[in-house]
PDB file of N, CA and C in Angstrom:
ATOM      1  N   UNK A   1     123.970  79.045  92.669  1.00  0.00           N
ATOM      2  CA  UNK A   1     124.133  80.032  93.732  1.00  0.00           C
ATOM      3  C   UNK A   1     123.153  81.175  93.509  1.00  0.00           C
ATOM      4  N   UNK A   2     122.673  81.780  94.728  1.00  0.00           N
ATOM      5  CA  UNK A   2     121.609  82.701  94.506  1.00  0.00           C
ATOM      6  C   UNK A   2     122.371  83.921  94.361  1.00  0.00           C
ATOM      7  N   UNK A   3     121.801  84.198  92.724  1.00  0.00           N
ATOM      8  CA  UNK A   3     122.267  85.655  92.367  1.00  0.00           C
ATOM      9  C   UNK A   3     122.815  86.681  93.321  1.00  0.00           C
ATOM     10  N   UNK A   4     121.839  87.305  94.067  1.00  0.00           N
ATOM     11  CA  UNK A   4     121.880  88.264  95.423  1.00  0.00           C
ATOM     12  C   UNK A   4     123.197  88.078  96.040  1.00  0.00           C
ATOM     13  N   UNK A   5     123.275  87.030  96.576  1.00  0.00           N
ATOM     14  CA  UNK A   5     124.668  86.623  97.533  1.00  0.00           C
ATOM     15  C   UNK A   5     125.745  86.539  96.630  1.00  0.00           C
ATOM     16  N   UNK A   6     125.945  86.407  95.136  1.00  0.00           N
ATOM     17  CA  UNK A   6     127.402  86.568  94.189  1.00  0.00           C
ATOM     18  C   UNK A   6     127.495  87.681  94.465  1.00  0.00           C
ATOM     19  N   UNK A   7     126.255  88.848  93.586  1.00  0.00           N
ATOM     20  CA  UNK A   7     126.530  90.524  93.841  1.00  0.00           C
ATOM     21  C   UNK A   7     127.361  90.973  95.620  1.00  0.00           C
ATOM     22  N   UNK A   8     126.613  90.236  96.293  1.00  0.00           N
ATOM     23  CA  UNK A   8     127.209  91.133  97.636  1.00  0.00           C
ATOM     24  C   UNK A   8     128.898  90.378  97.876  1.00  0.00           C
ATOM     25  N   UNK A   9     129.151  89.143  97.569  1.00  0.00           N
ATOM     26  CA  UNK A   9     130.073  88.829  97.594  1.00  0.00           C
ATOM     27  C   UNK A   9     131.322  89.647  96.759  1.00  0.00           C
ATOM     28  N   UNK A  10     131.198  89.922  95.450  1.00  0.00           N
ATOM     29  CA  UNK A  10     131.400  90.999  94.806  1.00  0.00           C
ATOM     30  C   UNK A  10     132.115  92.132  95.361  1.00  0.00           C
ATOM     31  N   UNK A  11     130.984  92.325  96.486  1.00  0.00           N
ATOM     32  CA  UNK A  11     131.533  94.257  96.364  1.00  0.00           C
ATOM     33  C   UNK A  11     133.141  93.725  97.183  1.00  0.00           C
ATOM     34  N   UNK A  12     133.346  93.290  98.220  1.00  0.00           N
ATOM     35  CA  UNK A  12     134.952  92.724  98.694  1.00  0.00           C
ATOM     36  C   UNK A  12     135.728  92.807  97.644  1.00  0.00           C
ATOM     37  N   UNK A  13     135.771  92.874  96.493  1.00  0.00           N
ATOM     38  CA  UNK A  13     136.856  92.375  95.553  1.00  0.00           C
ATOM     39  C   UNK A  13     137.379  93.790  95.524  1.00  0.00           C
ATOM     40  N   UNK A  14     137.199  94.912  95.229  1.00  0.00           N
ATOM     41  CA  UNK A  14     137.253  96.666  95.018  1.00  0.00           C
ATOM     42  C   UNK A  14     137.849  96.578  96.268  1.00  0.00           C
ATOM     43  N   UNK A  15     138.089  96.234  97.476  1.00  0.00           N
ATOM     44  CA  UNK A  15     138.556  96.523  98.674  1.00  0.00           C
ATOM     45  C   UNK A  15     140.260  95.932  98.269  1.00  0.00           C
ATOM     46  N   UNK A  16     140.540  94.711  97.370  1.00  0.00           N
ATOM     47  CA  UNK A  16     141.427  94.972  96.836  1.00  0.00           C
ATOM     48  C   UNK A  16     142.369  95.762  96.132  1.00  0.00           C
ATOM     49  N   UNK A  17     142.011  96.424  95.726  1.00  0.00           N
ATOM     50  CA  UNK A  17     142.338  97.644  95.095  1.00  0.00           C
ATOM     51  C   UNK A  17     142.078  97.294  93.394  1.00  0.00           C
ATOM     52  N   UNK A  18     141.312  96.557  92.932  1.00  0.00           N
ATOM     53  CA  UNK A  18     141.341  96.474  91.649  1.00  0.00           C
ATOM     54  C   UNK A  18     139.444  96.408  91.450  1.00  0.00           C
ATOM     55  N   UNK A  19     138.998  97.459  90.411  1.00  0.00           N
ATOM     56  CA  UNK A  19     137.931  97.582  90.492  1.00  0.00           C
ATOM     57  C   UNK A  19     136.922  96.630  88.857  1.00  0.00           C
ATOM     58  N   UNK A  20     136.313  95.712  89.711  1.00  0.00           N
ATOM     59  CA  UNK A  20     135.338  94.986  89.107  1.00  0.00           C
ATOM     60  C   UNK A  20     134.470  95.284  88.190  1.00  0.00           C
ATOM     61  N   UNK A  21     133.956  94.064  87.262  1.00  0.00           N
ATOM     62  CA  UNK A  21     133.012  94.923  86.339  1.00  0.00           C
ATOM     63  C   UNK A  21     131.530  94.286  87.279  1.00  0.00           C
ATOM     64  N   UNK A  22     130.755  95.237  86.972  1.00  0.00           N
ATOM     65  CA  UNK A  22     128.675  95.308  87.188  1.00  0.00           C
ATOM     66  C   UNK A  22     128.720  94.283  85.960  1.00  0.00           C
ATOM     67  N   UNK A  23     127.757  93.738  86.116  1.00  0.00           N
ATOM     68  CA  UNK A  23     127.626  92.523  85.059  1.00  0.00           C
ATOM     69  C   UNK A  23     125.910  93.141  84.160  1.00  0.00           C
ATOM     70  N   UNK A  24     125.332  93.641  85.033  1.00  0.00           N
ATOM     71  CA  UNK A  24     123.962  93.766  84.354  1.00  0.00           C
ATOM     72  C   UNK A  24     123.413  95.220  85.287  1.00  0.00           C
ATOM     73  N   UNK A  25     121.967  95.216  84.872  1.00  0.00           N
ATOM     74  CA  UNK A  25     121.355  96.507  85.686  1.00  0.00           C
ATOM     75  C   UNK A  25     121.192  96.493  86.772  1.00  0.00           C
ATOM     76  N   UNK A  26     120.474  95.067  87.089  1.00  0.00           N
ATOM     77  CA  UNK A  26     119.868  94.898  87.968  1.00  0.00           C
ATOM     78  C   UNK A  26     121.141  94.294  89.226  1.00  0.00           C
ATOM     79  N   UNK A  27     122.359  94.162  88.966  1.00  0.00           N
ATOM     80  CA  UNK A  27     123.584  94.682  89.773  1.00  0.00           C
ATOM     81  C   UNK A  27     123.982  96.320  89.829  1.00  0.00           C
ATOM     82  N   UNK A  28     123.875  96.810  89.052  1.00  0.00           N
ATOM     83  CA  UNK A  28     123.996  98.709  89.709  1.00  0.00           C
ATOM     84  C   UNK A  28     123.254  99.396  90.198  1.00  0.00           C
ATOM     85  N   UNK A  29     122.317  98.782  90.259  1.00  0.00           N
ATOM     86  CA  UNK A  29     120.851  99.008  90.869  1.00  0.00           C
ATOM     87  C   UNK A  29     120.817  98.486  92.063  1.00  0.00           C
ATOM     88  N   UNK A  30     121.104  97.681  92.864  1.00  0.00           N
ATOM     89  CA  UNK A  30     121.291  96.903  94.444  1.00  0.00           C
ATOM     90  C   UNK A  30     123.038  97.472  94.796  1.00  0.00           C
ATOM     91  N   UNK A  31     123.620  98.311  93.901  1.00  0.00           N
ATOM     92  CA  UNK A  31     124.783  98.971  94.255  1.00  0.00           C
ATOM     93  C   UNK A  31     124.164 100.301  94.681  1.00  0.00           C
ATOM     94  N   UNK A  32     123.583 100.804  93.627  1.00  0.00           N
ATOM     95  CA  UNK A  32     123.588 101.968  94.089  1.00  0.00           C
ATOM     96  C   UNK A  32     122.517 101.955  95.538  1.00  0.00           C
ATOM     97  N   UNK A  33     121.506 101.150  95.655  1.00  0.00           N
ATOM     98  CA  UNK A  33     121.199 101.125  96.549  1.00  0.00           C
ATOM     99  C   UNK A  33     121.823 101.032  97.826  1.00  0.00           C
ATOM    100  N   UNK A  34     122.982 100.284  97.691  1.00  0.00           N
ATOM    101  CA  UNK A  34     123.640  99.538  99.319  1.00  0.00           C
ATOM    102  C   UNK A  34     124.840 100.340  99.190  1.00  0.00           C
ATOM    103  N   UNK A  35     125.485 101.221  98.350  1.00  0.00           N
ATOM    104  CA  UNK A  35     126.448 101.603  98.603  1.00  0.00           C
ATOM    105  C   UNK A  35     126.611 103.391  98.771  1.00  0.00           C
ATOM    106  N   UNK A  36     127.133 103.936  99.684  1.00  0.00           N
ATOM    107  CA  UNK A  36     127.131 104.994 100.085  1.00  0.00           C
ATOM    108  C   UNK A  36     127.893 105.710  98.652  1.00  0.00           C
ATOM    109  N   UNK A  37     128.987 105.671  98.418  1.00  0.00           N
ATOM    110  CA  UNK A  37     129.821 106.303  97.467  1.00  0.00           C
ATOM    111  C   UNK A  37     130.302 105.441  96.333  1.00  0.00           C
ATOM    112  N   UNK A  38     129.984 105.520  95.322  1.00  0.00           N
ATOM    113  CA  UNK A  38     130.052 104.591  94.321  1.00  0.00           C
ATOM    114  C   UNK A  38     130.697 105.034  93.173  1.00  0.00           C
ATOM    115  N   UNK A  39     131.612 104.473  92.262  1.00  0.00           N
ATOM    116  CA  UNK A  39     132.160 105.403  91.392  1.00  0.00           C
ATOM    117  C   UNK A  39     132.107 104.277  89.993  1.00  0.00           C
ATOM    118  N   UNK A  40     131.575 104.579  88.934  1.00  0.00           N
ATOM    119  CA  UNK A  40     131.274 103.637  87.861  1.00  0.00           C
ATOM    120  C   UNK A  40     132.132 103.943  86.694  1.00  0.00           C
ATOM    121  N   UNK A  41     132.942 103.334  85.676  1.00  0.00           N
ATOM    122  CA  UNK A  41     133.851 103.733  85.127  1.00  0.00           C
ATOM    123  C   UNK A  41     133.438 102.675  83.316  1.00  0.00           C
ATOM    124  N   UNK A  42     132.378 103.538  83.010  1.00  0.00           N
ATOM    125  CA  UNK A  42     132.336 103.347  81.492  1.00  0.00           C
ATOM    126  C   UNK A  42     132.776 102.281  80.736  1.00  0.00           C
ATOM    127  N   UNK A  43     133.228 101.614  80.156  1.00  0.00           N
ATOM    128  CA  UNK A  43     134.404 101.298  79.679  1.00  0.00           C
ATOM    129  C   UNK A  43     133.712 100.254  78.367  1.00  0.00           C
ATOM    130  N   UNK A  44     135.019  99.977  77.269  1.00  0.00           N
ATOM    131  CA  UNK A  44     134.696  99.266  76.497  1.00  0.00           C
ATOM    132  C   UNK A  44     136.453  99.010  76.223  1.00  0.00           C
ATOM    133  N   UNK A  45     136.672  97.722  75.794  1.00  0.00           N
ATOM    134  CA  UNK A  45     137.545  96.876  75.050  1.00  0.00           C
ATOM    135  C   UNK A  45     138.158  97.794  74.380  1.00  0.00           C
ATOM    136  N   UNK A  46     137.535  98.487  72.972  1.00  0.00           N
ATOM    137  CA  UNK A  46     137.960  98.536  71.797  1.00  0.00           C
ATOM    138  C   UNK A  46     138.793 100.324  72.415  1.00  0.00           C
ATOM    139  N   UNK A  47     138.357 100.809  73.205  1.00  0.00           N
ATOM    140  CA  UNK A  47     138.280 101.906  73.671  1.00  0.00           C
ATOM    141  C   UNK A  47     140.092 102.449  74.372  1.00  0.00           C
ATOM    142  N   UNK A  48     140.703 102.870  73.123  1.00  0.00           N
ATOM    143  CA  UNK A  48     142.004 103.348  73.782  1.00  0.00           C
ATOM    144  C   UNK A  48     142.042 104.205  75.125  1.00  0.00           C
ATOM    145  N   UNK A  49     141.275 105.453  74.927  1.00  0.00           N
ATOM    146  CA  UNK A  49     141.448 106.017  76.111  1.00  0.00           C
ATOM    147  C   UNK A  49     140.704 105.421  77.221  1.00  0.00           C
ATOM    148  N   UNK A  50     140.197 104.365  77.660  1.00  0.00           N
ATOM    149  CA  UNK A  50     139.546 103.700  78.553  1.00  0.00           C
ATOM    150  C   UNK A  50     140.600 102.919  79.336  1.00  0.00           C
ATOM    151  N   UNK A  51     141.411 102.361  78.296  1.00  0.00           N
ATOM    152  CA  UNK A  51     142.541 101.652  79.141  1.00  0.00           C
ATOM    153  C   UNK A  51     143.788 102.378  79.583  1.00  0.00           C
ATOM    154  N   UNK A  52     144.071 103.689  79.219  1.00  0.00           N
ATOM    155  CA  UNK A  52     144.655 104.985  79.712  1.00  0.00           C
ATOM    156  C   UNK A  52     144.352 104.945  81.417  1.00  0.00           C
ATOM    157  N   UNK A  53     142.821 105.394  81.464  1.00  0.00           N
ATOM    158  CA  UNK A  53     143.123 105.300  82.711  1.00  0.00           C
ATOM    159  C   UNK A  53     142.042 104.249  83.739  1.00  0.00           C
ATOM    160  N   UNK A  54     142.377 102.996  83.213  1.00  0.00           N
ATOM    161  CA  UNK A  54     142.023 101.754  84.072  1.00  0.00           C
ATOM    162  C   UNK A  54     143.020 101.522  84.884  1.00  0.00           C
ATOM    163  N   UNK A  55     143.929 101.976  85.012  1.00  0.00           N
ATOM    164  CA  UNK A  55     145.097 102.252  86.692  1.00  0.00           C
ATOM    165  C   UNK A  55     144.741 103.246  87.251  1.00  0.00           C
ATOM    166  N   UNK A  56     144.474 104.335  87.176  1.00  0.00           N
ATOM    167  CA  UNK A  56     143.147 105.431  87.964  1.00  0.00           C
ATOM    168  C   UNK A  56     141.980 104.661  88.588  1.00  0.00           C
ATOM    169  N   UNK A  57     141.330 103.832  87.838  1.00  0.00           N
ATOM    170  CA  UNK A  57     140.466 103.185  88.232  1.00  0.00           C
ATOM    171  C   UNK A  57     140.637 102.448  89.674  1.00  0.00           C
ATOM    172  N   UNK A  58     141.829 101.639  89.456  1.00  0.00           N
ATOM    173  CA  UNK A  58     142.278 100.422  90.894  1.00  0.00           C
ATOM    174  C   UNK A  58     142.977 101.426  91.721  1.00  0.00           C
ATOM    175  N   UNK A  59     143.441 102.184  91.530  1.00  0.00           N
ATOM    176  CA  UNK A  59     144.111 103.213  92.498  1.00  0.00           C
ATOM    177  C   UNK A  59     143.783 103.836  92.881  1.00  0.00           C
ATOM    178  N   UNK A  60     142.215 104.662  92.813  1.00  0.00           N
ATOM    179  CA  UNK A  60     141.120 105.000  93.133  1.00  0.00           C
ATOM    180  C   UNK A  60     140.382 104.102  94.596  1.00  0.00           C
ATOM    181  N   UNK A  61     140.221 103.040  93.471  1.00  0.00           N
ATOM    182  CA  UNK A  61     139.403 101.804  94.964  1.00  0.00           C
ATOM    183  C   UNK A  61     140.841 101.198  95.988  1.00  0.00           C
ATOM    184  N   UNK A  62     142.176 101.030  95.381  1.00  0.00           N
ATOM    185  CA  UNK A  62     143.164 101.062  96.742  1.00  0.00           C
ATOM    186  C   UNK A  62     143.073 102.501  97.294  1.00  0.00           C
ATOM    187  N   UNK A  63     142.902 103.127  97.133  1.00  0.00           N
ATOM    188  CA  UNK A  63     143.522 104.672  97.981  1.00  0.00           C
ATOM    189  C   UNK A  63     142.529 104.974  98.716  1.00  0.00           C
ATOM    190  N   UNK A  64     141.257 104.993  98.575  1.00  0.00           N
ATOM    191  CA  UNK A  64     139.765 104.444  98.853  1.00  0.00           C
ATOM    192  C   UNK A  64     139.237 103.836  99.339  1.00  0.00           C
ATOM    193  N   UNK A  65     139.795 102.335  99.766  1.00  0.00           N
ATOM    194  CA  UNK A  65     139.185 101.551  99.776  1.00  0.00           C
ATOM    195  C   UNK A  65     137.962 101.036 100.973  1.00  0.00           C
ATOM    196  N   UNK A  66     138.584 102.163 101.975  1.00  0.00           N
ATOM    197  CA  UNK A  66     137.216 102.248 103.352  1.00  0.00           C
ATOM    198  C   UNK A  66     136.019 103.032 102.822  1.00  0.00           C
ATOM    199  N   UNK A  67     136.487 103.614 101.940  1.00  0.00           N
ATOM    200  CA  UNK A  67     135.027 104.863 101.642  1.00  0.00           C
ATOM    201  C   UNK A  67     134.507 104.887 100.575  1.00  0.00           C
ATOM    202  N   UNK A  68     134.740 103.858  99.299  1.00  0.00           N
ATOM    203  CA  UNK A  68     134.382 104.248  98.527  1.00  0.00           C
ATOM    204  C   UNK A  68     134.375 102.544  97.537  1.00  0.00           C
ATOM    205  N   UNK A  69     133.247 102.280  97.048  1.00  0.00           N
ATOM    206  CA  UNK A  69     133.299 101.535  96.200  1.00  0.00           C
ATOM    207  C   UNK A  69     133.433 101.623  94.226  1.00  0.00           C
ATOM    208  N   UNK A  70     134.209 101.321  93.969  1.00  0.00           N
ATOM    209  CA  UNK A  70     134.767 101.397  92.055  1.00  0.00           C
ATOM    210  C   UNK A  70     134.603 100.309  91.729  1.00  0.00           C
ATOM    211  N   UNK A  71     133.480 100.564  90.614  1.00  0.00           N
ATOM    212  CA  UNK A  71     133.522  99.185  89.319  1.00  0.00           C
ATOM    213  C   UNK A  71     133.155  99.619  87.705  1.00  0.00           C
ATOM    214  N   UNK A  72     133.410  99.233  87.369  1.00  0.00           N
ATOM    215  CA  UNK A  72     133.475  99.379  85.700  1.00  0.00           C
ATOM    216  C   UNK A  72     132.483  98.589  84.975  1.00  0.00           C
ATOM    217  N   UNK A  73     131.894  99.450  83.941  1.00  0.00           N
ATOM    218  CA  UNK A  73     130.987  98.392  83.611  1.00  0.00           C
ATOM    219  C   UNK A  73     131.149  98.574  81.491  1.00  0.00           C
ATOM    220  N   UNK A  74     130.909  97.369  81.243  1.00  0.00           N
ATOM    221  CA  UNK A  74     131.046  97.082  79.677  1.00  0.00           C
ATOM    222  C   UNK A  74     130.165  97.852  79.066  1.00  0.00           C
ATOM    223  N   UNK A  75     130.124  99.065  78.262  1.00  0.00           N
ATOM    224  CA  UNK A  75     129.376  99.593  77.293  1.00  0.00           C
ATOM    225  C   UNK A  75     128.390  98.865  76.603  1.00  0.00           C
ATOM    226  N   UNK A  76     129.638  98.229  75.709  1.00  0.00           N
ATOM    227  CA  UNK A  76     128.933  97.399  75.037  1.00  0.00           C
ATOM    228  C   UNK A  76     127.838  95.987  75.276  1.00  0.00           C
ATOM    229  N   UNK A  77     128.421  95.533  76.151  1.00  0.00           N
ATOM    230  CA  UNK A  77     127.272  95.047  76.975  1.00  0.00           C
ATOM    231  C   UNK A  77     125.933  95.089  77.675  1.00  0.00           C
ATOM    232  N   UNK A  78     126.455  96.478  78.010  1.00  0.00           N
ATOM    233  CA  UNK A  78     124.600  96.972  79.057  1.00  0.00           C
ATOM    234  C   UNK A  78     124.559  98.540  78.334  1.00  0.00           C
ATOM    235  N   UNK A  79     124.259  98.288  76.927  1.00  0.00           N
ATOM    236  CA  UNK A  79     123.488  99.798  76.382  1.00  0.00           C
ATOM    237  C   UNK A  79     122.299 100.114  76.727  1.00  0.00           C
ATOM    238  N   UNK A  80     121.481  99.268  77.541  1.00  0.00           N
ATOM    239  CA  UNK A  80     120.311 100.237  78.449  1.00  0.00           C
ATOM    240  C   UNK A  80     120.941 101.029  79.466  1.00  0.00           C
ATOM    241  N   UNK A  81     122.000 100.749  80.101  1.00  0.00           N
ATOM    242  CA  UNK A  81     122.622 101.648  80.943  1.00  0.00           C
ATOM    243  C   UNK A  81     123.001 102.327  80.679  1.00  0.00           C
ATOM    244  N   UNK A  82     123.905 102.584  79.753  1.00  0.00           N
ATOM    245  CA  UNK A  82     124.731 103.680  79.116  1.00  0.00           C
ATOM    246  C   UNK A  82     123.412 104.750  78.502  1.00  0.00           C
ATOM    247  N   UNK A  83     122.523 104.147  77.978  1.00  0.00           N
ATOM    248  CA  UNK A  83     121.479 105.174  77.422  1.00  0.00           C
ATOM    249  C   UNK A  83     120.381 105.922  78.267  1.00  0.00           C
ATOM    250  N   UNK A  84     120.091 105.363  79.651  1.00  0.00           N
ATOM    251  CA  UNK A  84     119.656 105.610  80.861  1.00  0.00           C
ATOM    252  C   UNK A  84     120.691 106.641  81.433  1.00  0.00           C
ATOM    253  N   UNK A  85     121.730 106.534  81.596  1.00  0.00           N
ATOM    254  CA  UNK A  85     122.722 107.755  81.867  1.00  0.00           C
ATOM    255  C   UNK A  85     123.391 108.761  81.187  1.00  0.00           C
ATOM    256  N   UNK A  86     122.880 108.225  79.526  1.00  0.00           N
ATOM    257  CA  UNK A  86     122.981 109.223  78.651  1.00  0.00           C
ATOM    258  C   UNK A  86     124.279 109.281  78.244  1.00  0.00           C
ATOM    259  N   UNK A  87     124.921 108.248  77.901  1.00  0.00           N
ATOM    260  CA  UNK A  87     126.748 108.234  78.171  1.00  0.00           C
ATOM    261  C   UNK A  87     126.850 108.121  76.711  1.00  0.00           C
ATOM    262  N   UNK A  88     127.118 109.543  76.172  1.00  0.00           N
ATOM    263  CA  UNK A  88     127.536 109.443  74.681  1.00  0.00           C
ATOM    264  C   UNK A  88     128.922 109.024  74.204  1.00  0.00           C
ATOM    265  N   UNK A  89     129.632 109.556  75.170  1.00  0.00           N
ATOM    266  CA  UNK A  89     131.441 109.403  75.063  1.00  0.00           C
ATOM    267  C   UNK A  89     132.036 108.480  75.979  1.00  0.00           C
ATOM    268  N   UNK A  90     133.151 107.813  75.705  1.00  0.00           N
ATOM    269  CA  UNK A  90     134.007 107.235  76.817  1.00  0.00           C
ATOM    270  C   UNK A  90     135.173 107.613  76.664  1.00  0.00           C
ATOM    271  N   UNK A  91     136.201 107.099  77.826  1.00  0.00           N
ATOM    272  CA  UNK A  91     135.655 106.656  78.984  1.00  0.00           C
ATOM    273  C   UNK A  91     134.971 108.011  79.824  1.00  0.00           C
ATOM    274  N   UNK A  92     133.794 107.276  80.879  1.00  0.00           N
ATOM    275  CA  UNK A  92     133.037 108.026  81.225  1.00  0.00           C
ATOM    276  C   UNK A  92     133.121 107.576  82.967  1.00  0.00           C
ATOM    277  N   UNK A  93     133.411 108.513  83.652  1.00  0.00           N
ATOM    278  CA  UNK A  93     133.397 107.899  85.144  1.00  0.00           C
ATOM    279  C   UNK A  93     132.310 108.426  85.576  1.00  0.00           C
ATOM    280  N   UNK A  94     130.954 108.123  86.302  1.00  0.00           N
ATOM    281  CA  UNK A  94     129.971 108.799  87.340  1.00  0.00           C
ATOM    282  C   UNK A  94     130.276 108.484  88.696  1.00  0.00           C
ATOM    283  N   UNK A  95     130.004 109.277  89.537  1.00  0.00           N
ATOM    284  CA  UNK A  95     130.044 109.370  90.753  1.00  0.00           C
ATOM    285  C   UNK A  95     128.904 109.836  91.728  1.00  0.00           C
ATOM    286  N   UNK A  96     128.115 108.402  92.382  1.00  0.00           N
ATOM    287  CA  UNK A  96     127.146 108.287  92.529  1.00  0.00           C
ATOM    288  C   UNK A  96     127.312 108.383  94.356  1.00  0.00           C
ATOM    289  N   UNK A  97     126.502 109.434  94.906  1.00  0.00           N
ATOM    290  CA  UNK A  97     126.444 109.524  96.273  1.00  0.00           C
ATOM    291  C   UNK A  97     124.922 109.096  96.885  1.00  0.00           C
ATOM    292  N   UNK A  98     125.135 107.865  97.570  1.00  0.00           N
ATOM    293  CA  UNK A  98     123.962 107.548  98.389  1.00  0.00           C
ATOM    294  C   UNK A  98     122.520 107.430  97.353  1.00  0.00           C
ATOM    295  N   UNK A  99     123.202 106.847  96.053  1.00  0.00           N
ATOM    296  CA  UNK A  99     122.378 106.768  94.733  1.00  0.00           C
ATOM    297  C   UNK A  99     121.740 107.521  94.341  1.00  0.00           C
ATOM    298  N   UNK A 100     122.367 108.895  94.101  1.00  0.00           N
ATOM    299  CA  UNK A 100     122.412 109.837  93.025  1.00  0.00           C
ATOM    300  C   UNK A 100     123.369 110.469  92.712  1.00  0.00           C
ATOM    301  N   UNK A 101     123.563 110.608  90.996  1.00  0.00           N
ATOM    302  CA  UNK A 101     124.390 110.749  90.254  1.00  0.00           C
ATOM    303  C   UNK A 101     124.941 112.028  90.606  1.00  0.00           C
ATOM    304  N   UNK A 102     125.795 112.537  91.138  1.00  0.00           N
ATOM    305  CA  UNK A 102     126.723 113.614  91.890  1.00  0.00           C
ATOM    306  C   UNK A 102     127.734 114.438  90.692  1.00  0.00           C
ATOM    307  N   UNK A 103     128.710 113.319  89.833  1.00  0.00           N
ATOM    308  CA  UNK A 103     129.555 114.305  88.924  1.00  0.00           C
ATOM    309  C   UNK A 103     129.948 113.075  87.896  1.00  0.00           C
ATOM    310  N   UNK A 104     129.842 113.641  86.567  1.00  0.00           N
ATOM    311  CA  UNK A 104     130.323 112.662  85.858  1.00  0.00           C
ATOM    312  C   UNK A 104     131.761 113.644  85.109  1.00  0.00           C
ATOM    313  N   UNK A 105     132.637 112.614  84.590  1.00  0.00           N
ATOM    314  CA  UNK A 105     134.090 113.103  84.116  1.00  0.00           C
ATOM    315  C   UNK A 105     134.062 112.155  82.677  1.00  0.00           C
ATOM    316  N   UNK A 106     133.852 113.005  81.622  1.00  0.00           N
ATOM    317  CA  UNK A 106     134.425 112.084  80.597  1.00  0.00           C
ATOM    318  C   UNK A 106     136.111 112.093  79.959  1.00  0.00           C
ATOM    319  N   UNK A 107     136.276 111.467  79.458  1.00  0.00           N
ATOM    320  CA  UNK A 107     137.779 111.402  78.497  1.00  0.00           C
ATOM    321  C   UNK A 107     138.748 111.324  79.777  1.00  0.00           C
ATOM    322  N   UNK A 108     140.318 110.924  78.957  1.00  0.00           N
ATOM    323  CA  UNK A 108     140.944 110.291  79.621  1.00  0.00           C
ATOM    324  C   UNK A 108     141.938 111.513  80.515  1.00  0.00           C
ATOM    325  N   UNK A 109     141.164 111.584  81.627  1.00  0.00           N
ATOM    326  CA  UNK A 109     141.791 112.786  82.461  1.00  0.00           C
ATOM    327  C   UNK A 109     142.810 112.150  83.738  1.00  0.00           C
ATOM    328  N   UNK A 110     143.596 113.000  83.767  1.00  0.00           N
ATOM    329  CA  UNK A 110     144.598 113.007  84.871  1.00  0.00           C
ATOM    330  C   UNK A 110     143.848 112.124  86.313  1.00  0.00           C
ATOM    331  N   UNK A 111     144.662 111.623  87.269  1.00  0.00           N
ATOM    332  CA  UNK A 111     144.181 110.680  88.186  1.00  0.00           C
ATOM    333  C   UNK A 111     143.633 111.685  89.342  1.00  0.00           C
ATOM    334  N   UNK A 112     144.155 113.024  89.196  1.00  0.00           N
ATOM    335  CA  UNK A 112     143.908 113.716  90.153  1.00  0.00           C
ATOM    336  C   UNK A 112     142.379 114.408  89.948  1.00  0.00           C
ATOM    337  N   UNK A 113     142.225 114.317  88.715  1.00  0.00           N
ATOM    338  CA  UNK A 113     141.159 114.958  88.506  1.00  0.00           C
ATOM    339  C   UNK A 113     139.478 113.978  88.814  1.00  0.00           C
ATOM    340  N   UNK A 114     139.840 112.637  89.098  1.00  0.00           N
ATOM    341  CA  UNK A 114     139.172 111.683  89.498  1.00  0.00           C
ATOM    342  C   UNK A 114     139.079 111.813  90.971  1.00  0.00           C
ATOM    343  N   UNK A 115     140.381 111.742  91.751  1.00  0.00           N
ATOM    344  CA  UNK A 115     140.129 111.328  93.402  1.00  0.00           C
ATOM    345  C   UNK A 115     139.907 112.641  93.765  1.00  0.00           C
ATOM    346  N   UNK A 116     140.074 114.102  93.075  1.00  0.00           N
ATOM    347  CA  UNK A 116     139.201 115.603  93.823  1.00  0.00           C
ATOM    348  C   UNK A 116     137.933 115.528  93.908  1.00  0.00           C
ATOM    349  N   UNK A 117     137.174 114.665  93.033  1.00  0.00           N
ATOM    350  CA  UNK A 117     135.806 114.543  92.784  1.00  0.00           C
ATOM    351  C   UNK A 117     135.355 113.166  94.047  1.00  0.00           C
ATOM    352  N   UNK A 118     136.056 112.587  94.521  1.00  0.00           N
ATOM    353  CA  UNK A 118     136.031 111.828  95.375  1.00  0.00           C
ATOM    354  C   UNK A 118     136.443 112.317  96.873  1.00  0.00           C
ATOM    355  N   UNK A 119     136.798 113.192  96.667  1.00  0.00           N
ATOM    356  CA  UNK A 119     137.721 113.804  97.712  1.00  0.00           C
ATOM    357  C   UNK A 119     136.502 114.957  98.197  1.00  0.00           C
ATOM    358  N   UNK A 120     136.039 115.526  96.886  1.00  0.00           N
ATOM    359  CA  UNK A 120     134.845 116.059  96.833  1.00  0.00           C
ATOM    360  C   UNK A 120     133.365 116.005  97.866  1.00  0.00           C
ATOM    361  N   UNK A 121     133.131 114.486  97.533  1.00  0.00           N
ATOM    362  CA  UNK A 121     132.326 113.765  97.887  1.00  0.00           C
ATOM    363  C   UNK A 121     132.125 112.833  99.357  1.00  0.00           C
ATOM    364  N   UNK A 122     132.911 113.010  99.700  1.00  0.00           N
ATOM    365  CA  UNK A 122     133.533 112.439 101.246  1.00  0.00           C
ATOM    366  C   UNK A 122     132.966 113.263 102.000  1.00  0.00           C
TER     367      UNK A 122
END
């Protein structure tokens, strides 16, 4: 299957209310391009406060889900990304408008303090 058409198939899944992981760069990169409001959510496995608030995360893209696309992407996996955005700490949420980086939130903060910054951004 041609790469291109998995990624766009993809973004539908966040309209569920449960937000997906970016697999590589060159998927956040044809996101940030095609997507108006984008919200990226750090994350790693080993990472207690990451899974704190990975229900912020899906409740974010359900509460959201006309305006705003959420996906999560593996640290440990794509450290050119994380070092391109300079992401020393997790979890780390950015919030990317019309592909540029708008507000980033690190550590494991309240849910409200996520959808004001979205709420923000609207």
């Amino acid at each position: 299957m041609d790469r291109s058409i998995s990624i766009v198939n993809n973004f539908g899944d966040t309209q569920m209310g449960t937000a997906t992981f970016i697999q590589d760069e060159a998927e956040l990169d044809l996101l940030l391009k095609n997507e108006s409001l984008l919200v990226v959510d750090f994350t790693a496995t080993w990472c207690g406060p990451c899974k704190m608030i990975a229900p912020f995360m899906d409740k974010l893209a359900e509460e959201y889900s006309d305006q705003i696309k959420v996906f999560k992407l593996d640290l440990d996996s794509n450290k050119p990304i994380a070092k391109r955005f300079a992401i020393r700490n997790i979890p780390a949420v950015l919030f990317f408008k019309d592909g540029e980086l708008k507000e980033t939130v690190i550590g494991a903060n309240p849910y409200e303090n996520f959808s004001s910054v979205v709420a923000g951004l609207l």
